[in-house]
Protein backbone atom coordinates (compact mmCIF):
# COMPACT_ATOMS: atom_id res chain seq x y z
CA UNK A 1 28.22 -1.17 16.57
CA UNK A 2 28.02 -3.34 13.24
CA UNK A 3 27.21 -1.41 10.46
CA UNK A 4 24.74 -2.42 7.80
CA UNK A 5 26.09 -3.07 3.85
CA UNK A 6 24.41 -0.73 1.61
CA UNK A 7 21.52 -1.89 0.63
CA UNK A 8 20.48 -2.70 -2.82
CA UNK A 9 18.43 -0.61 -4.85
CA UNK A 10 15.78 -2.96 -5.59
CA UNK A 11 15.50 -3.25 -1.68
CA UNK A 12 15.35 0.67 -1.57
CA UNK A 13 12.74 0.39 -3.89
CA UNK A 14 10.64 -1.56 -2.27
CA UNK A 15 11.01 0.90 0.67
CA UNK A 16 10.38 3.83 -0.67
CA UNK A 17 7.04 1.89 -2.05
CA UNK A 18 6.33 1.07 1.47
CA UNK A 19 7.03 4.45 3.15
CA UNK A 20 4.90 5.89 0.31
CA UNK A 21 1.56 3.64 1.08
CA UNK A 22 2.18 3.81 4.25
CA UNK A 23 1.88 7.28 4.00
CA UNK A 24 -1.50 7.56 1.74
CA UNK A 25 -2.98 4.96 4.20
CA UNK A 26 -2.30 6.94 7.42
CA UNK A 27 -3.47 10.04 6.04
CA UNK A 28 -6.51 8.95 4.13
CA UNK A 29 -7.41 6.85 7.53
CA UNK A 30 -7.03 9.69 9.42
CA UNK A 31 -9.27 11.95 6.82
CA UNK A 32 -12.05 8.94 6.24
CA UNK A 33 -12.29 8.98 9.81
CA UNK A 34 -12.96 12.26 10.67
CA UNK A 35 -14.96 13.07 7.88
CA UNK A 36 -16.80 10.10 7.53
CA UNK A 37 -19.33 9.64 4.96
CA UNK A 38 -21.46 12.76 4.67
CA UNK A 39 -24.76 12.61 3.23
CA UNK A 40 -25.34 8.97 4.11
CA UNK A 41 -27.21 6.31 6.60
CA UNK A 42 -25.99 5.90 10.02
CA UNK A 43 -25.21 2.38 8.94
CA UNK A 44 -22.61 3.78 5.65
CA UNK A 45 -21.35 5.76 7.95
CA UNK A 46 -20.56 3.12 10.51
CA UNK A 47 -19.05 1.24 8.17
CA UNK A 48 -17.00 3.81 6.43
CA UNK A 49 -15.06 5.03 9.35
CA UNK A 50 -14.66 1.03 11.04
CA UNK A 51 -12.83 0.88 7.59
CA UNK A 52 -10.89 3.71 7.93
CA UNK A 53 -9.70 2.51 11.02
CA UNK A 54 -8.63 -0.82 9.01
CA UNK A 55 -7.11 1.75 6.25
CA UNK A 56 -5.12 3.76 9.00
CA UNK A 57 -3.26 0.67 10.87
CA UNK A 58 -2.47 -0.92 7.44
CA UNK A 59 -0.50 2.20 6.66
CA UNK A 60 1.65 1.66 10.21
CA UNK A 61 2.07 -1.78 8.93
CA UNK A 62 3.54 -0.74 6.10
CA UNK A 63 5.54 1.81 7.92
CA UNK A 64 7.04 -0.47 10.08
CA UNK A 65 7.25 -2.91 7.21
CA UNK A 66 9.51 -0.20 5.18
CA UNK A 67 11.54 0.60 8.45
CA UNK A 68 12.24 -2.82 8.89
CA UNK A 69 12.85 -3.23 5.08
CA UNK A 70 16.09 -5.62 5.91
CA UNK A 71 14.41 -8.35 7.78
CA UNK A 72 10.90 -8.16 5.13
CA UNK A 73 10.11 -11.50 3.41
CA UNK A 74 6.14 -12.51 2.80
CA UNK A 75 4.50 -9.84 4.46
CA UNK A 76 6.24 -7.43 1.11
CA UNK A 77 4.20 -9.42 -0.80
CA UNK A 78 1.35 -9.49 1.33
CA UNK A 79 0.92 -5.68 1.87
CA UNK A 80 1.54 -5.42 -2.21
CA UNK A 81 -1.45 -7.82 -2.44
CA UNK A 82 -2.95 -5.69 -0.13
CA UNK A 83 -2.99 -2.32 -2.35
CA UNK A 84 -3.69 -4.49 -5.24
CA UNK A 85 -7.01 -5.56 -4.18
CA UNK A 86 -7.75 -2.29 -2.87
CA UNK A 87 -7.49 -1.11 -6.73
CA UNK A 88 -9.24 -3.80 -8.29
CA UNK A 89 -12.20 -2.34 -5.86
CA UNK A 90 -12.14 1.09 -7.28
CA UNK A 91 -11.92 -0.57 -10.64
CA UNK A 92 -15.24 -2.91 -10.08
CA UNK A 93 -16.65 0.15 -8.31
CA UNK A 94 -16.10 2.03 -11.39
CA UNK A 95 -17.04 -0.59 -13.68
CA UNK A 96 -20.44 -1.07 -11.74
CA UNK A 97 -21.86 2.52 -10.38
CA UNK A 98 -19.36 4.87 -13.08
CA UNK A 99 -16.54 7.09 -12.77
CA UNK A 100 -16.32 10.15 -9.91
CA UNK A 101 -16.41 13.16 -10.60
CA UNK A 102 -13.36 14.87 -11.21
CA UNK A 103 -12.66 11.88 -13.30
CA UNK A 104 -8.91 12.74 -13.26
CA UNK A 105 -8.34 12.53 -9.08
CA UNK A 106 -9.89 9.26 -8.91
CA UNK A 107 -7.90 7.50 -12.34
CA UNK A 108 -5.14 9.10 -10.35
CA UNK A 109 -5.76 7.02 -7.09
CA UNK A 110 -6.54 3.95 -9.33
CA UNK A 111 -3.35 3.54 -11.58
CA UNK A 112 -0.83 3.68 -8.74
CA UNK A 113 -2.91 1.23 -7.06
CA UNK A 114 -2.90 -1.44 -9.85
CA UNK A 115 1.01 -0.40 -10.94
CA UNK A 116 2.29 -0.02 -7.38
CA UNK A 117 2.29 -3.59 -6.11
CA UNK A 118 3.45 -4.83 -9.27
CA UNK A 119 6.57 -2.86 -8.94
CA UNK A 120 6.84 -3.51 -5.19
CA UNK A 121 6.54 -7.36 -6.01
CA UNK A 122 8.98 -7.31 -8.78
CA UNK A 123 11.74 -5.35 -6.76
CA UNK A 124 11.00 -7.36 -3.54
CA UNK A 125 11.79 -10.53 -6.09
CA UNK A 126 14.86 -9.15 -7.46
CA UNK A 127 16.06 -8.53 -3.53
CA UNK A 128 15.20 -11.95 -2.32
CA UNK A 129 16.99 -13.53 -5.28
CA UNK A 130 19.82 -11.19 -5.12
CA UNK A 131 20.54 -12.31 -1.69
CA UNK A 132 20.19 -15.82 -2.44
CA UNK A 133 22.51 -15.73 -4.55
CA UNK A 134 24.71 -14.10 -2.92
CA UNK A 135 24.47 -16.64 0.37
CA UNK A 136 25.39 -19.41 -2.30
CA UNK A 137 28.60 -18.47 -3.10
């Protein structure tokens, strides 16, 4: 059986990243959707668990991304992209209707959401040009 090189710590990075979304997504989906939005319109709450169905199967892409972390190119960057946009809604939904209350938890879910992809991106980078490098000589 061939064994695999160590792989670099950017790369291992990147997975961790992965393993970590992939975790928040699965569990939140999972939550979302048996909760679903209390207090609300049929209609909210429709929509709210169809998207926590959307929120739970991009966390098993992400876990199969990070499991498969060797053979990763664009869809790295495409999940980060992902998580990205998913901040910059919290942030316009903050910026438009105000802060939740406890202020704290939901800053909490928002920062990691605008810093992780940027450090996902950046380490997925350093990987692909590591290896480029590496094929060239």
């Amino acid at each position: 059986m061939p064994s695999n090189p160590p792989m670099p710590a950017s790369q291992r990075v990147v997975q961790v990243c992965l393993f970590l979304v992939a975790a928040i997504a699965m569990l939140g989906g999972t939550l979302q959707m048996v909760l679903g939005q209390p207090d609300t319109s049929p209609r909210l709450d429709n929509v709210h668990r169809f998207m926590a169905g959307v929120y739970f199967s991009t966390g098993l892409i992400n876990l199969w991304a990070a499991i498969t972390i060797r053979r990763q190119g664009t869809l790295v960057y495409l999940l980060a992209l992902g998580v990205l946009l998913a901040g910059i809604g919290r942030l316009v939904s903050i910026i438009q209707v105000g802060l939740p209350e406890p202020a704290a938890l939901w800053l909490g879910y928002l920062i990691p959401e605008l810093l992780l992809p940027v450090v996902i991106a950046l380490a997925h980078t350093a990987t692909t040009r590591n290896a480029s490098r590496a094929e060239a000589t």
